[in-house]
Protein backbone atom coordinates (compact mmCIF):
# COMPACT_ATOMS: atom_id res chain seq x y z
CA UNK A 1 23.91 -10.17 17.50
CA UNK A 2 20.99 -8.54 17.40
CA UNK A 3 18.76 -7.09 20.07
CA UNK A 4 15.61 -9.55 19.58
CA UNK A 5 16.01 -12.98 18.01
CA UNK A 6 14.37 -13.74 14.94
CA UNK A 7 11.55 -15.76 16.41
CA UNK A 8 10.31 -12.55 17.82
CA UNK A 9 10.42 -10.90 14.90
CA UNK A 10 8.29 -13.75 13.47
CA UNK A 11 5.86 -12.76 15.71
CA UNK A 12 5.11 -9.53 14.86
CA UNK A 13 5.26 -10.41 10.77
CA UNK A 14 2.34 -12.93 11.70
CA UNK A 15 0.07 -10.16 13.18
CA UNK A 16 1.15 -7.80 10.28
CA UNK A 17 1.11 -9.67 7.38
CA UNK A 18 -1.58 -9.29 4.55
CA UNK A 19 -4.74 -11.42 4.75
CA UNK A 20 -4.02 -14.54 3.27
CA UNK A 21 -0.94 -14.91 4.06
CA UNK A 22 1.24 -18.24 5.57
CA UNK A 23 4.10 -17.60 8.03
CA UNK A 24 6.52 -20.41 9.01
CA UNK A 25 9.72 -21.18 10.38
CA UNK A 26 11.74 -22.65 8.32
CA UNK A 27 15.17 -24.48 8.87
CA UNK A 28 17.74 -23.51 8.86
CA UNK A 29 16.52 -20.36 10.20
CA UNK A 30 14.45 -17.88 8.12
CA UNK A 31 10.85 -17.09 8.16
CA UNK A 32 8.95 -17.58 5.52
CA UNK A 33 6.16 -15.41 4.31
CA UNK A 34 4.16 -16.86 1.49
CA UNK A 35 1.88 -14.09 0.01
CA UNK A 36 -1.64 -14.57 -1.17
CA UNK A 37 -0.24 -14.40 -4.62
CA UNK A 38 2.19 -17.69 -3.90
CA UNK A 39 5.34 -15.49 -4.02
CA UNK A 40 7.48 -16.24 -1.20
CA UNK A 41 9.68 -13.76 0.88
CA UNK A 42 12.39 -15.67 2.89
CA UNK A 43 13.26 -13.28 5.40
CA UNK A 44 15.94 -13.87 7.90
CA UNK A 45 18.90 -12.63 10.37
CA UNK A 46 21.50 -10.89 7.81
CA UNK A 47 24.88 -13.56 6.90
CA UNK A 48 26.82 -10.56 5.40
CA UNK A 49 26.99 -9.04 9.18
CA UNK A 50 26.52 -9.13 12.95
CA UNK A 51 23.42 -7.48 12.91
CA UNK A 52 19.89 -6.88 10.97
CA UNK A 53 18.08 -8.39 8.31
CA UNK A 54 18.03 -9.70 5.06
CA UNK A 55 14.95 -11.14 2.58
CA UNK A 56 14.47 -12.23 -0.44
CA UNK A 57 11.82 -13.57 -2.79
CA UNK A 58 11.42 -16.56 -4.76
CA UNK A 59 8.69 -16.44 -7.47
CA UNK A 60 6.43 -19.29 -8.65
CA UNK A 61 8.69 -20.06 -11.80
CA UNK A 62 11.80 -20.47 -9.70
CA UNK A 63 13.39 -16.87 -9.69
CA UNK A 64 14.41 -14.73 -7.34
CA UNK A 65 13.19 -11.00 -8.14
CA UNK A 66 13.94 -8.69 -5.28
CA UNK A 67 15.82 -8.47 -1.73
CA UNK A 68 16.69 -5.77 0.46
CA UNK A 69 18.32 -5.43 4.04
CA UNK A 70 17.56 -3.90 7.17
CA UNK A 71 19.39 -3.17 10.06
CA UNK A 72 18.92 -3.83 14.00
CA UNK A 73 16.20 -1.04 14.22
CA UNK A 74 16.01 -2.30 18.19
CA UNK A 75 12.22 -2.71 17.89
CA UNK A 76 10.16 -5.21 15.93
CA UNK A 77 7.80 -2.95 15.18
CA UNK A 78 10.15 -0.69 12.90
CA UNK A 79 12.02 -3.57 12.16
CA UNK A 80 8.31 -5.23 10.27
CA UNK A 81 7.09 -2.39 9.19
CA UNK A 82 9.94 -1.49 7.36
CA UNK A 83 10.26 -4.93 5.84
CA UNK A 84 6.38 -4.64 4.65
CA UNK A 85 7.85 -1.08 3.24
CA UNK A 86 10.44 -2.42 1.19
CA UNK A 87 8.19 -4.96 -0.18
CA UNK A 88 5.53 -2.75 -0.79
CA UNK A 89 5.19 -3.83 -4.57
CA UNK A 90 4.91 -7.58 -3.66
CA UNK A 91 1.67 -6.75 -1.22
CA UNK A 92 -1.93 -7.04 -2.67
CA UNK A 93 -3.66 -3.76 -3.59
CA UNK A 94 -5.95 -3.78 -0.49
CA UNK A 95 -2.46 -3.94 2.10
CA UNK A 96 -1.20 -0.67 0.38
């Protein structure tokens, strides 16, 4: 399990995330982050282990181009940031 639920983690992508940007919890439990651009990051508590996170994108024409994983960093700060990290090349210019 890990140390803060997903929900809060939510939180802390919706004061994070680029301008333009739609966050909303989505059933059956992931977040999802739909970028200015309309490319989607599903983000979400990791179903390959007990603890940390997993994400992955789904493009307008129906594919998914890149995931990653990240562990229970114990604080949603490091936990976010490193998510907006890994995505990096997803974000507009002007969140780089």
């Amino acid at each position: 399990m890990n140390t803060y639920p997903i929900e809060l983690v939510m939180h802390k992508i919706k004061d994070t995330a680029p301008a333009g940007s739609k966050i909303e919890w989505q059933y059956p439990g992931y977040v999802s982050i739909v970028l200015s651009s309309g490319i989607e990051i599903a983000f979400g508590e990791s179903l390959s282990s007990d603890t940390g996170y997993t994400w992955n994108t789904y493009e307008l024409d129906g594919t998914n181009g890149l995931a990653d994983s990240i562990e229970d960093l114990k604080d949603t700060g490091l936990i976010v940031s490193t998510l907006w990290t890994q995505a990096k090349t997803l974000l507009p210019k002007e969140a780089n």
